[in-house]
Structure formats: structure tokens, C-alpha cells
Protein backbone atom coordinates (compact mmCIF):
# COMPACT_ATOMS: atom_id res chain seq x y z
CA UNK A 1 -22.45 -30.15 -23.84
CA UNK A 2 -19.70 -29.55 -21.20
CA UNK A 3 -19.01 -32.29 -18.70
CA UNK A 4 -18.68 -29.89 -15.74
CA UNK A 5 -18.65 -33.20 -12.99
CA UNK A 6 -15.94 -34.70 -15.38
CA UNK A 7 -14.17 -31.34 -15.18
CA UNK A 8 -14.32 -31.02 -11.59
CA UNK A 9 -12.66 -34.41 -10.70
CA UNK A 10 -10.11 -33.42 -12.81
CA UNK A 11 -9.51 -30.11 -10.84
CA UNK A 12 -9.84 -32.22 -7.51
CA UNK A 13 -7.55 -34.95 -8.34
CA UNK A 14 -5.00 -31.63 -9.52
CA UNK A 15 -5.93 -30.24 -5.82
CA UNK A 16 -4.78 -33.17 -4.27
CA UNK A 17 -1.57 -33.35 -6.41
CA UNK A 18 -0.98 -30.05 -6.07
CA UNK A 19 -1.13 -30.01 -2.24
CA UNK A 20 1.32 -33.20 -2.02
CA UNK A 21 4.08 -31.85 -4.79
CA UNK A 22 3.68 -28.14 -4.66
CA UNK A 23 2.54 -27.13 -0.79
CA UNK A 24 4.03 -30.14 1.14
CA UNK A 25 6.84 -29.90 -0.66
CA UNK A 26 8.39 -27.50 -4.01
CA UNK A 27 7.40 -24.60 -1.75
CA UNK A 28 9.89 -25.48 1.10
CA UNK A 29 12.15 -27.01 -1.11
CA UNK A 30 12.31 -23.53 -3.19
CA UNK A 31 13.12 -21.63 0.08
CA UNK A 32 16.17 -24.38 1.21
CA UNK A 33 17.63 -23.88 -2.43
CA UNK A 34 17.16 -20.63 -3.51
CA UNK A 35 15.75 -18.43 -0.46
CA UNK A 36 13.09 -17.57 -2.51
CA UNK A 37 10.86 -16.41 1.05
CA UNK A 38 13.72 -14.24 1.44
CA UNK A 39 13.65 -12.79 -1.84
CA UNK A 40 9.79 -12.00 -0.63
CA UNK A 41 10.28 -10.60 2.59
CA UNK A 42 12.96 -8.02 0.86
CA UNK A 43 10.39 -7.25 -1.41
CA UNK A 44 8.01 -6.64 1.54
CA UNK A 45 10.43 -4.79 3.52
CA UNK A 46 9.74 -1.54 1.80
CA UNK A 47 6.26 -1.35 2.66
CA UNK A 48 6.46 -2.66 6.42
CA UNK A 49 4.00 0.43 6.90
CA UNK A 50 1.58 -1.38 5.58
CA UNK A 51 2.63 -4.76 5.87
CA UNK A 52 2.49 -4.65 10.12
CA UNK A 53 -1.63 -3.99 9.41
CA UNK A 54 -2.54 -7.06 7.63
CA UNK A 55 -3.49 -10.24 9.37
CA UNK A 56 -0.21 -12.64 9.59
CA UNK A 57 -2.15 -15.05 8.02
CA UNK A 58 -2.53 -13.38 4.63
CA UNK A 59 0.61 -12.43 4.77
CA UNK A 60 1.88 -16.37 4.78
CA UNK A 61 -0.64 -16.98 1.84
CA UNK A 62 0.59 -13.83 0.06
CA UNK A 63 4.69 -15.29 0.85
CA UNK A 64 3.20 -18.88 -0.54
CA UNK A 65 1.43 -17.60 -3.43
CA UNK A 66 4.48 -15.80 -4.44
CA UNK A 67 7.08 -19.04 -4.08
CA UNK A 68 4.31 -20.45 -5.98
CA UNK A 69 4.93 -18.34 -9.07
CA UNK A 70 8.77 -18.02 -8.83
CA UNK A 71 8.38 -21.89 -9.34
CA UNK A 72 5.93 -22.24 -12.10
CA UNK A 73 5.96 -18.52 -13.77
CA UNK A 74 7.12 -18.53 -17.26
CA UNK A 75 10.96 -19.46 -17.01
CA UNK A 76 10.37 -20.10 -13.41
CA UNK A 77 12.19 -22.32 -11.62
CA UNK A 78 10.66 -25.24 -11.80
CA UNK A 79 12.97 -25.65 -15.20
CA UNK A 80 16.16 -26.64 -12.87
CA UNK A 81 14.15 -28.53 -10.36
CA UNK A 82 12.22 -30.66 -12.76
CA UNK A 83 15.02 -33.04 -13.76
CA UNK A 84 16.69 -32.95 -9.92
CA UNK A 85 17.54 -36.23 -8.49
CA UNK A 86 15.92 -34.89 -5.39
CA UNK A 87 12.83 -35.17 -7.34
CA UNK A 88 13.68 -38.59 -8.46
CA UNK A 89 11.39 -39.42 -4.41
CA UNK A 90 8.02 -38.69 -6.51
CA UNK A 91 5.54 -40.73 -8.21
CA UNK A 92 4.85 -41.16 -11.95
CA UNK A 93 1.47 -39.01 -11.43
CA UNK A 94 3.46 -36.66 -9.26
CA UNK A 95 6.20 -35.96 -12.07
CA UNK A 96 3.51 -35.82 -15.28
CA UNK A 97 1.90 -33.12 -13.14
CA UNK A 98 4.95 -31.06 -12.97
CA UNK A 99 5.88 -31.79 -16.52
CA UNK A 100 2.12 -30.54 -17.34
CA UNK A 101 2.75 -27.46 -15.03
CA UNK A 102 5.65 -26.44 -16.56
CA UNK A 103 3.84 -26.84 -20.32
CA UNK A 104 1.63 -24.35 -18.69
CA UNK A 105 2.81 -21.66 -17.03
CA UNK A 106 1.32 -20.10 -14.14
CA UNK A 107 0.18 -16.18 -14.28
CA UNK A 108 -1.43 -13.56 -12.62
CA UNK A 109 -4.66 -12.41 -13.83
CA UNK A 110 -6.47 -9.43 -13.72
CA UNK A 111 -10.32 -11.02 -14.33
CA UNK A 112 -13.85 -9.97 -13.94
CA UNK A 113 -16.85 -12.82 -14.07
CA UNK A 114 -18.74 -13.38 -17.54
CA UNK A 115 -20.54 -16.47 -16.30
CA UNK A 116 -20.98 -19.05 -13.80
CA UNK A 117 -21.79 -22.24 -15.88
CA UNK A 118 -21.97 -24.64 -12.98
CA UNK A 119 -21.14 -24.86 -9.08
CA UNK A 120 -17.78 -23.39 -8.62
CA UNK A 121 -17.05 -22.75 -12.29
CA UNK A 122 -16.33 -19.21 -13.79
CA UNK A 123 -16.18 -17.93 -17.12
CA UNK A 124 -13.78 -15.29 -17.50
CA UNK A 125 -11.93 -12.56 -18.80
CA UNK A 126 -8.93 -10.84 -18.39
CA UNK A 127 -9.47 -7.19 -18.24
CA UNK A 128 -5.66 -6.66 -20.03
CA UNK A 129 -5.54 -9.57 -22.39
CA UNK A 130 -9.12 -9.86 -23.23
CA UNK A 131 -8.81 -13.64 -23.10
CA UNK A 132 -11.74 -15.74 -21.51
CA UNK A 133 -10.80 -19.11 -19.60
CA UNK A 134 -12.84 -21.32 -17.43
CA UNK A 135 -11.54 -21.41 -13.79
CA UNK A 136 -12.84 -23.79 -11.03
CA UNK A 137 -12.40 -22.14 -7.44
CA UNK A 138 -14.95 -22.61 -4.37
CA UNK A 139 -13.14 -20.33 -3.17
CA UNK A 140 -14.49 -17.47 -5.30
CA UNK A 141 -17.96 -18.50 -4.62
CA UNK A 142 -17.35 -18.44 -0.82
CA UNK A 143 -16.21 -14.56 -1.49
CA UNK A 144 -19.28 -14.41 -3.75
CA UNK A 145 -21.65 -15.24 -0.78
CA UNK A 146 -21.00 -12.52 1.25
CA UNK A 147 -19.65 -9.84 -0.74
CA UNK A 148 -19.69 -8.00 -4.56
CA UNK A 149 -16.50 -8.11 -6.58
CA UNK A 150 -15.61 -5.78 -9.27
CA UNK A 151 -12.48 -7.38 -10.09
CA UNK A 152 -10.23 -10.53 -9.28
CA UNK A 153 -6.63 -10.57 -8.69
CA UNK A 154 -5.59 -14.30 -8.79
CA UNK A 155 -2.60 -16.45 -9.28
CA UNK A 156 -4.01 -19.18 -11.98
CA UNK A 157 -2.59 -22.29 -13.05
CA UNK A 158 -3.74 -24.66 -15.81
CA UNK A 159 -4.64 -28.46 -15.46
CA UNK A 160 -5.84 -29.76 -18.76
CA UNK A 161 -9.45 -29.37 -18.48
CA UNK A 162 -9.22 -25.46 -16.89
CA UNK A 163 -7.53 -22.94 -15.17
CA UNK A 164 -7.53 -23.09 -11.39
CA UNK A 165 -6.30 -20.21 -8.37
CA UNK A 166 -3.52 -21.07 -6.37
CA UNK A 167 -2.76 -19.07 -3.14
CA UNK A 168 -4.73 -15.81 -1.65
CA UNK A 169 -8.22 -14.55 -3.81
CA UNK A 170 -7.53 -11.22 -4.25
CA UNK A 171 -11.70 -9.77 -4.56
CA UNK A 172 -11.49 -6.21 -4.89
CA UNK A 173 -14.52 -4.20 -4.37
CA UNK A 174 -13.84 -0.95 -6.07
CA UNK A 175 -10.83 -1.46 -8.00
CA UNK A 176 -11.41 -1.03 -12.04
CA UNK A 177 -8.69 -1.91 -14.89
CA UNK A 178 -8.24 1.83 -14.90
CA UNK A 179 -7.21 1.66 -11.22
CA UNK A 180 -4.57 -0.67 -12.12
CA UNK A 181 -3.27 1.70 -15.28
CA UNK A 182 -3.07 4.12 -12.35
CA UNK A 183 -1.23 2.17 -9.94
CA UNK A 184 1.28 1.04 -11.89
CA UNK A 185 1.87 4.23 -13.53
CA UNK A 186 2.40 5.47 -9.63
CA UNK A 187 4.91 2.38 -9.15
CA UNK A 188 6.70 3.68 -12.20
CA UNK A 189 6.90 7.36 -11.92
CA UNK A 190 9.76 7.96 -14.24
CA UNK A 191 7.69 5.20 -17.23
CA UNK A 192 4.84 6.51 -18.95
CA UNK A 193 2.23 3.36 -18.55
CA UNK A 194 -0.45 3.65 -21.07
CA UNK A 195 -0.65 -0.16 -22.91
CA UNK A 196 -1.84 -2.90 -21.03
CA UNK A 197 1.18 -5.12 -21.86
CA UNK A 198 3.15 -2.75 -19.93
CA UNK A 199 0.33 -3.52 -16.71
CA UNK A 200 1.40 -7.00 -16.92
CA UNK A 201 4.91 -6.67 -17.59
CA UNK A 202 5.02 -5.28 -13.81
CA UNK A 203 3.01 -7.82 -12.50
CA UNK A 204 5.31 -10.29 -13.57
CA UNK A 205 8.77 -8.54 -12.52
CA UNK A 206 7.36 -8.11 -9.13
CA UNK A 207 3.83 -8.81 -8.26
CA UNK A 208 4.17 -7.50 -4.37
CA UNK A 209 2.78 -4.30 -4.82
CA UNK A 210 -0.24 -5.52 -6.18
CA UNK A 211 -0.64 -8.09 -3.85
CA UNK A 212 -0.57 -5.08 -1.37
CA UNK A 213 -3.87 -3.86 -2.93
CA UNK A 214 -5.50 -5.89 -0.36
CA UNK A 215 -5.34 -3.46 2.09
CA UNK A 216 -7.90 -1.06 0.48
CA UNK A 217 -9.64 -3.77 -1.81
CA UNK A 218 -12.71 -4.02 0.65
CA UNK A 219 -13.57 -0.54 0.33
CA UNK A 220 -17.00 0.35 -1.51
CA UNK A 221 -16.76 2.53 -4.55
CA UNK A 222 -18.09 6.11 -3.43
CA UNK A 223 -21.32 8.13 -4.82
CA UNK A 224 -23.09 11.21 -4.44
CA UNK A 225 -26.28 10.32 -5.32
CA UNK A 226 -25.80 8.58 -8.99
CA UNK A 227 -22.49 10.36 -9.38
CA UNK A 228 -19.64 8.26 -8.57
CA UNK A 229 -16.88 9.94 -6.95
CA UNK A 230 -13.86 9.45 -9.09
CA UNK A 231 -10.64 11.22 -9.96
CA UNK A 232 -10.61 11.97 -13.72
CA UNK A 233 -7.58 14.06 -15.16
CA UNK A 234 -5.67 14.83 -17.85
CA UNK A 235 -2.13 16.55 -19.05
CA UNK A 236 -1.86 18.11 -22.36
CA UNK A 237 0.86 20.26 -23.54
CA UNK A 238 0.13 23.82 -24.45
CA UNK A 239 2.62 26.19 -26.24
CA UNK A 240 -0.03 28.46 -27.12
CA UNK A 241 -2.17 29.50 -24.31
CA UNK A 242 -4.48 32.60 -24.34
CA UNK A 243 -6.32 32.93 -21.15
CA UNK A 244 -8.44 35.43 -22.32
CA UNK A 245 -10.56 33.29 -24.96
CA UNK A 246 -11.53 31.44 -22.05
CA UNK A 247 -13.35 33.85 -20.35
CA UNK A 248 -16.52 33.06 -21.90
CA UNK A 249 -16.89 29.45 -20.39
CA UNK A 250 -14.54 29.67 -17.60
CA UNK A 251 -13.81 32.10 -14.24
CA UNK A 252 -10.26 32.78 -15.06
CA UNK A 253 -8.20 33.21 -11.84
CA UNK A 254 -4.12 33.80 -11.89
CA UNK A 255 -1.67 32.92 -8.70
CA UNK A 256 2.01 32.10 -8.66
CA UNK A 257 2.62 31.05 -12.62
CA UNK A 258 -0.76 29.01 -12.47
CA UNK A 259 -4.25 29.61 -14.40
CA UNK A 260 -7.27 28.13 -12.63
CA UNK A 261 -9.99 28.20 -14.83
CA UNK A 262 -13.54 27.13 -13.14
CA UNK A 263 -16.48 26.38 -15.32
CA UNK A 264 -19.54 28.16 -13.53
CA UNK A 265 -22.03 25.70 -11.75
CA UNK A 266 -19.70 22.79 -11.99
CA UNK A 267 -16.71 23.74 -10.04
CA UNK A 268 -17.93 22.49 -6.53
CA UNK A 269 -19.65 19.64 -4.34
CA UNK A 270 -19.56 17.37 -5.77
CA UNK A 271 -17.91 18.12 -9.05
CA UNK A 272 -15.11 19.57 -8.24
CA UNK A 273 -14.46 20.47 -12.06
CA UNK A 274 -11.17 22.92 -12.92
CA UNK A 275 -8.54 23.29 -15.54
CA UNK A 276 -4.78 24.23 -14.21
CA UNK A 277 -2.55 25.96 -16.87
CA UNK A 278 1.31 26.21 -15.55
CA UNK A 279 3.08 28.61 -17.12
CA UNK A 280 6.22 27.48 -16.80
CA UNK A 281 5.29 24.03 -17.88
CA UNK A 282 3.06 24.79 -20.61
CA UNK A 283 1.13 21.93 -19.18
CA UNK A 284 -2.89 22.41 -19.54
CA UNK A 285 -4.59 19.94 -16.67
CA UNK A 286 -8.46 19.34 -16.89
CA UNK A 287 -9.75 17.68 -14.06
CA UNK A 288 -12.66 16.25 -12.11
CA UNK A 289 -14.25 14.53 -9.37
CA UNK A 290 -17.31 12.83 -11.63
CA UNK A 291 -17.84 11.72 -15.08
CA UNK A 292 -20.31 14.34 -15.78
CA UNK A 293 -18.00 16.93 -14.46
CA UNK A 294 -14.89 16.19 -15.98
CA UNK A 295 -16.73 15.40 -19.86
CA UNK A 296 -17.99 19.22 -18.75
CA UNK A 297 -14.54 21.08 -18.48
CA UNK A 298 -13.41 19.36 -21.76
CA UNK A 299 -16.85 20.20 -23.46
CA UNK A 300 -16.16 23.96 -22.39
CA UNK A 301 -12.44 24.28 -23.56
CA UNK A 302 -13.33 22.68 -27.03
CA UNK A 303 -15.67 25.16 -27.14
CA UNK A 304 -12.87 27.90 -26.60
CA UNK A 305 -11.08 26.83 -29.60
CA UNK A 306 -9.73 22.63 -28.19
CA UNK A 307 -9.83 19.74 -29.62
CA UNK A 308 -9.24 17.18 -26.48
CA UNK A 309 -10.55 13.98 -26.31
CA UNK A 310 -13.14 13.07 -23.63
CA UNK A 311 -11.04 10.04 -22.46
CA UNK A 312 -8.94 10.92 -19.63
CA UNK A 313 -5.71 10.23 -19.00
CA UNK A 314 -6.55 8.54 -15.85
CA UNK A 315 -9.73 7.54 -14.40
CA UNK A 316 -9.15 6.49 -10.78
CA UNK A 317 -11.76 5.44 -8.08
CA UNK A 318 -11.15 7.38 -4.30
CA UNK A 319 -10.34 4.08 -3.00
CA UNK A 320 -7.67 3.54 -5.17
CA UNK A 321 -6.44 6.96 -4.72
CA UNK A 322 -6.44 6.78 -0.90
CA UNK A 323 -4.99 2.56 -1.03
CA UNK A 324 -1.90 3.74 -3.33
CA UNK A 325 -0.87 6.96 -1.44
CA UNK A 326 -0.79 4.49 1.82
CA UNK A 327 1.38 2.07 0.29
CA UNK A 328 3.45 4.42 -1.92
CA UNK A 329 3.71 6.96 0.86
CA UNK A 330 3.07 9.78 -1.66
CA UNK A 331 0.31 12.71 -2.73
CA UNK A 332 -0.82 11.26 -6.31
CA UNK A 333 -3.70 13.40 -6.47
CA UNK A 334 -2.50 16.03 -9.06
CA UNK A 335 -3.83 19.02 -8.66
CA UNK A 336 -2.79 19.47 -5.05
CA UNK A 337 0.06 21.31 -5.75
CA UNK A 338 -2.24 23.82 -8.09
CA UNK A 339 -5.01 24.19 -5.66
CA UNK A 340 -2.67 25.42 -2.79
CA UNK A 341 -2.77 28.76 -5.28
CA UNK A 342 -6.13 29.29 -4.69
CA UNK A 343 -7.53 28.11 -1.92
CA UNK A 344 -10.76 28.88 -0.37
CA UNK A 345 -13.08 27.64 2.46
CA UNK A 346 -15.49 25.63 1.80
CA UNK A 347 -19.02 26.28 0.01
CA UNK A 348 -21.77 26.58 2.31
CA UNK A 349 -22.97 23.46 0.71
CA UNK A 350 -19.78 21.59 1.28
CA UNK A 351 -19.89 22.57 5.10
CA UNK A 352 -23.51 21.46 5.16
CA UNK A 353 -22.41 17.80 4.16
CA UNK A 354 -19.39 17.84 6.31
CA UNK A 355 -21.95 18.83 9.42
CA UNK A 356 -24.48 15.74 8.26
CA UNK A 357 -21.37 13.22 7.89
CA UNK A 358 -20.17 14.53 11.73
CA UNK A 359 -23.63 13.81 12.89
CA UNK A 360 -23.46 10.43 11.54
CA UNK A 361 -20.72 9.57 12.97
CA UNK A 362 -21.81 10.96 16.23
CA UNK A 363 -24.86 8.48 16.34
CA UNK A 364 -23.37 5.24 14.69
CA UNK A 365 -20.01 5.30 16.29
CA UNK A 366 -21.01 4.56 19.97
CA UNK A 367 -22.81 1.73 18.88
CA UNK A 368 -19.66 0.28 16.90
CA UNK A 369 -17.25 1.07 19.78
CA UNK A 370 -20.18 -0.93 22.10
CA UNK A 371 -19.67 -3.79 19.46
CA UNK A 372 -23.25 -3.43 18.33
CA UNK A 373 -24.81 -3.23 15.06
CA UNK A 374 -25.88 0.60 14.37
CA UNK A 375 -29.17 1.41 13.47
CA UNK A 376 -28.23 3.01 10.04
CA UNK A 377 -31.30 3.95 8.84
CA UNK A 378 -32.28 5.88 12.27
CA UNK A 379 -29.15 7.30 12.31
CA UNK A 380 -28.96 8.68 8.69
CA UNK A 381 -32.71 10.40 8.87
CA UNK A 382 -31.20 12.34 12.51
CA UNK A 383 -28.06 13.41 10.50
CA UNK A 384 -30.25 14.43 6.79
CA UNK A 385 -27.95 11.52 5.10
CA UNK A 386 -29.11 9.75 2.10
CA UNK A 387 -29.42 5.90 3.30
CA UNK A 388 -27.05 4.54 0.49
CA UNK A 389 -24.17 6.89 1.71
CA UNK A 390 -24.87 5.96 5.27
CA UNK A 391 -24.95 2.31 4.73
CA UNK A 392 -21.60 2.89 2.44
CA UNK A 393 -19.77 4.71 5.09
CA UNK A 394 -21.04 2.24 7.89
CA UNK A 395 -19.47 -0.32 5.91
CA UNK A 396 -15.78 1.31 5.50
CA UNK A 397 -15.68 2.41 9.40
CA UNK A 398 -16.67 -1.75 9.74
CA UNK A 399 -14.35 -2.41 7.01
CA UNK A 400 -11.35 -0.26 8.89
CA UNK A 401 -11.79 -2.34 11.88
CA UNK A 402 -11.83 -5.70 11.08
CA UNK A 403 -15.65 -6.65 11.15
């Protein structure tokens, strides 16, 4: 049976150490030798747009966190500093505990929670690796207490009975591993990312961008009804397309060297389901707003004569989406430059949501500028909103503004 009290005095007593070597001293030392903070801020400097909107205080953890792991990454450079007669000032417990870090580098992990085995200790698992650890950190379960996480971001660190966080918690409440596939692909526009060695390979050239992820994290995922709103789409490459057999499952529409092809029933609110065929490409582009929607186009073109898998290229949450065209300062959403072709106002339907979102806005917002706590539930049976989506939206506008 695990000794979780034995385990936890170990990760205190590596607290304490910790804060004398590494915060009261390595990280300053690390910025008078090798300007590390500087390296940071450069790093930074390219997305100042979003940067200027976080709290200064995260920013200093984020700017710690990441001297942190120059130091004690694999090959960091705690290998020069180690053996440095200006470390010669620090006790025989002080020293083994470097040693020890060094034996064990530090990482970033992309995690989700298998178990909590006792007070403050989580089992587990890297979404990329697939390896499970036990990691002490109150505090996780002080996040825990007040919010849901679907996955962790953390800086981890290993101290011989289990791993522990060093620096900012990174909870993100929306964010899947496919989010991250996403991302980084967006970082690396001119890389195709598709293996999840190649997720973490980015992490650890420059983990600043993802650290960045914080300033969307707290958004909700999104749902209509028990559909969640996502952004599923493919590419395929198509030397031999006949937009005539398609007429049988699809409204076949042709504008400026582009195909739209609309599956009937599926191809609005809050679907959104279509297939783009460039013709100077040759590219064929299924795409969707839901799960159900998007395993629909695909169903319809294999029945036209395809044989396309029902895994998408990407699978990417709105939050996501919305978070990485803020910090990239880019459209990502692909089919923008196809729908242009053929636009059209909205459904009846569509409008009819727009009106019942307006109205809820129009009830809950004076209460929020008032600094008072909206009655949601009033407020969404005026407006015809489903309480869920109310409550959801309530919480972004909240979310947006700091409370």
C-alpha cells in the first residue's frame, strides 16, 4: 500500500529546497549569467497584443516558469552551473538536490486526471506520451475547487518519490489534445504536424506560445443542445473530380474555380456541413461544425464513389479556434476563403437565434455592467434561450472581464 504521508514530506521537504536553491536563487543567478529573462521577453515580444491583456502577475510566473526550464530542461543549463564555484555557497542537501534534478529532467506536460489517490495527489497521463506519473500539487486541487479542467499544461519536475509542478498551472477548460495538434500545426504553417512527438518537439524549442494559451483557456466548450460546436475538416487531394456523380447526395453549386457541395438538411444551424472542391488545387475539403455533421458529409461522398476516413484532419474546439487567431493574428478557419464564393444571408433559423442571443444580452448585461449577479434563468426564459447556453455565455462575458 502507498505511503502517501511519507510521499508528501518528501515533496515538502523538495518545496522547501526548491524555493531556497531554485527561486531565491538559480533563477536570478540564470538571468545575471546568461540573460535568460531576456531571452523570454524576446520571445514575448511578438505577441505584445496579447501579452498587454494578461495580469502582470502571470506574466512574472510565466517569465519564472520558463528560467525554470532553461535551467533544468534536458541539456539545460543547470549542466555548466552545477560544478560552479559560485555554487560551492550551498549545502550538502542543497547540491544532492540539484544533482537529483539534473538526473531528472524537467518537462512540460500535456496531462489529463486518471485519479486522485489521496489529498493533493494525481494520477496521470500525458495525452502525447501516454505515460502515467503521480504528481503532488495543492495547487491543482485549489483550481479543482472552483472550476472543471479538461486538460493541464504544467511544468513538472521529479523528486524521487513523484513528479511535482513548478511555476504557473496552466487548467484549460476547453482545450483537447486535438486542440494542441491544431495549434501547433498553426505555429508551423510551412510543417505538416500530424505525430505527437512533433507536439512536443515544439514545446520544448519554445514553450511561449503555449504558455499564451492562457488567454482563452477559461473559456467553456460550446453546444447546441448535445451537439458540441467544433470545427472538423479535412484536405484530400483529388485528380479526378466529377461533380456530377454528386448530385444525388449533394446541392452542387459552382463560383470562381470552387465546387460547394451541400448535403440537404445538414448544411445549416447548427451543422454547418459542406464540401469545397478547388479546381485549381485539386484539393477536396469536407467540413463541419459538429461531429454528427461532419461524419454526415463523409458518409455522403463515400456514397458517391469515396473512400475517406471518418477521422478528420483536425478536430478543433471554437475556443481554440477563436484563442489561436488572437495570438497568431491570422484567419485559421479554412473554409473562409471558399465561403466568400457563395455567400448568403442567414437562414431564418439562424436569424431567430441571433435575435434570442441579442435579447440575452439585452437583459443580463445591465446587471454585469451594475456589478451584479444576473438572474440567468429569468433572463434566458424572456429571450427563448436554453438555460445551459445562457449559463455558458454568462460565464464567457464574466470570463472576458475578469470575474
Amino acid at each position: 500500500m502507498t505511503d502517501f504521508q511519507a510521499i508528501k514530506k518528501t515533496c515538502r521537504e523538495s518545496s522547501r529546497i526548491s524555493k531556497s536553491v531554485v527561486d531565491d536563487f538559480l533563477i536570478y543567478y540564470a538571468v545575471e549569467r546568461d540573460r535568460v529573462d531576456r531571452e523570454f521577453d524576446k520571445r514575448l515580444a511578438r505577441y505584445r497584443h496579447v501579452s498587454r491583456d494578461l495580469p502582470e502577475s502571470a506574466l512574472n510566473f510565466m517569465k519564472t516558469q520558463y528560467i525554470g526550464w532553461k535551467i533544468f530542461r534536458k541539456g539545460g543549463l543547470i549542466r555548466k552551473y552545477r560544478n560552479h564555484r559560485d555554487l560551492a555557497h550551498l549545502t550538502t542537501e542543497e547540491k544532492k538536490y540539484i544533482g537529483d534534478q539534473a538526473e531528472h529532467p524537467w518537462k512540460f506536460s500535456f496531462s489529463v486526471i486518471i485519479n486522485k489517490p489521496a489529498d493533493d495527489f494525481y494520477r496521470m497521463q500525458d495525452v502525447f506520451t501516454r505515460e502515467t506519473y503521480l504528481l503532488y500539487s495543492p495547487g491543482m486541487s485549489n483550481i479543482l475547487q472552483q472550476q472543471s479542467v479538461e486538460l493541464w499544461f504544467n511544468l513538472i519536475g521529479y523528486n524521487g518519490a513523484c513528479w511535482q509542478s513548478f511555476g504557473l498551472i496552466h487548467a484549460w477548460q476547453s482545450f483537447e489534445p486535438d486542440d494542441i495538434l491544431f495549434y501547433t500545426s498553426c505555429l508551423n504553417p510551412r510543417k505538416w504536424i500530424e505525430s505527437e512527438s512533433e507536439v512536443l518537439e515544439e514545446v520544448e524549442s519554445n514553450p511561449v506560445p503555449y504558455m499564451l494559451l492562457i488567454s482563452g483557456g477559461a473559456l467553456p466548450k460550446s453546444y447546441h443542445q448535445k451537439d458540441q460546436i467544433v470545427l472538423k475538416f479535412s484536405e484530400f487531394l483529388d485528380d479526378d473530380f466529377k461533380p456530377d456523380s454528386l448530385r444525388t447526395h449533394f446541392r452542387v453549386e459552382y463560383s470562381g474555380n470552387i465546387y460547394q457541395l451541400s448535403p440537404e438538411g445538414w448544411e445549416e444551424f447548427p451543422h454547418f456541413s459542406v464540401a469545397y472542391f478547388d479546381e485549381k488545387e485539386k484539393i477536396l475539403l469536407p467540413y463541419a461544425m459538429t461531429d454528427r455533421g461532419y461524419t454526415e458529409v463523409i458518409r455522403r461522398l463515400n456514397l458517391c464513389g469515396y473512400d475517406l476516413s471518418e477521422k478528420p484532419d483536425h478536430r478543433v474546439n471554437i475556443t481554440m479556434l477563436n484563442t489561436a487567431e488572437n495570438i497568431l493574428k491570422q484567419e485559421l478557419n479554412p473554409v473562409t476563403k471558399y465561403s466568400s464564393f457563395f455567400s448568403t444571408p442567414p437562414s431564418d433559423e439562424e436569424s431567430a437565434e441571433i435575435d434570442k442571443i441579442n435579447k440575452l444580452m439585452g437583459f443580463i448585461l445591465p446587471d454585469i455592467n451594475a456589478g451584479r449577479q444576473p438572474d440567468i434563468e429569468s433572463a434566458a426564459k424572456k429571450a427563448g434561450v436554453d438555460i445551459k447556453t445562457a449559463r455558458d455565455l454568462v460565464k464567457q462575458v464574466l470570463g472576458k472581464i475578469g470575474r
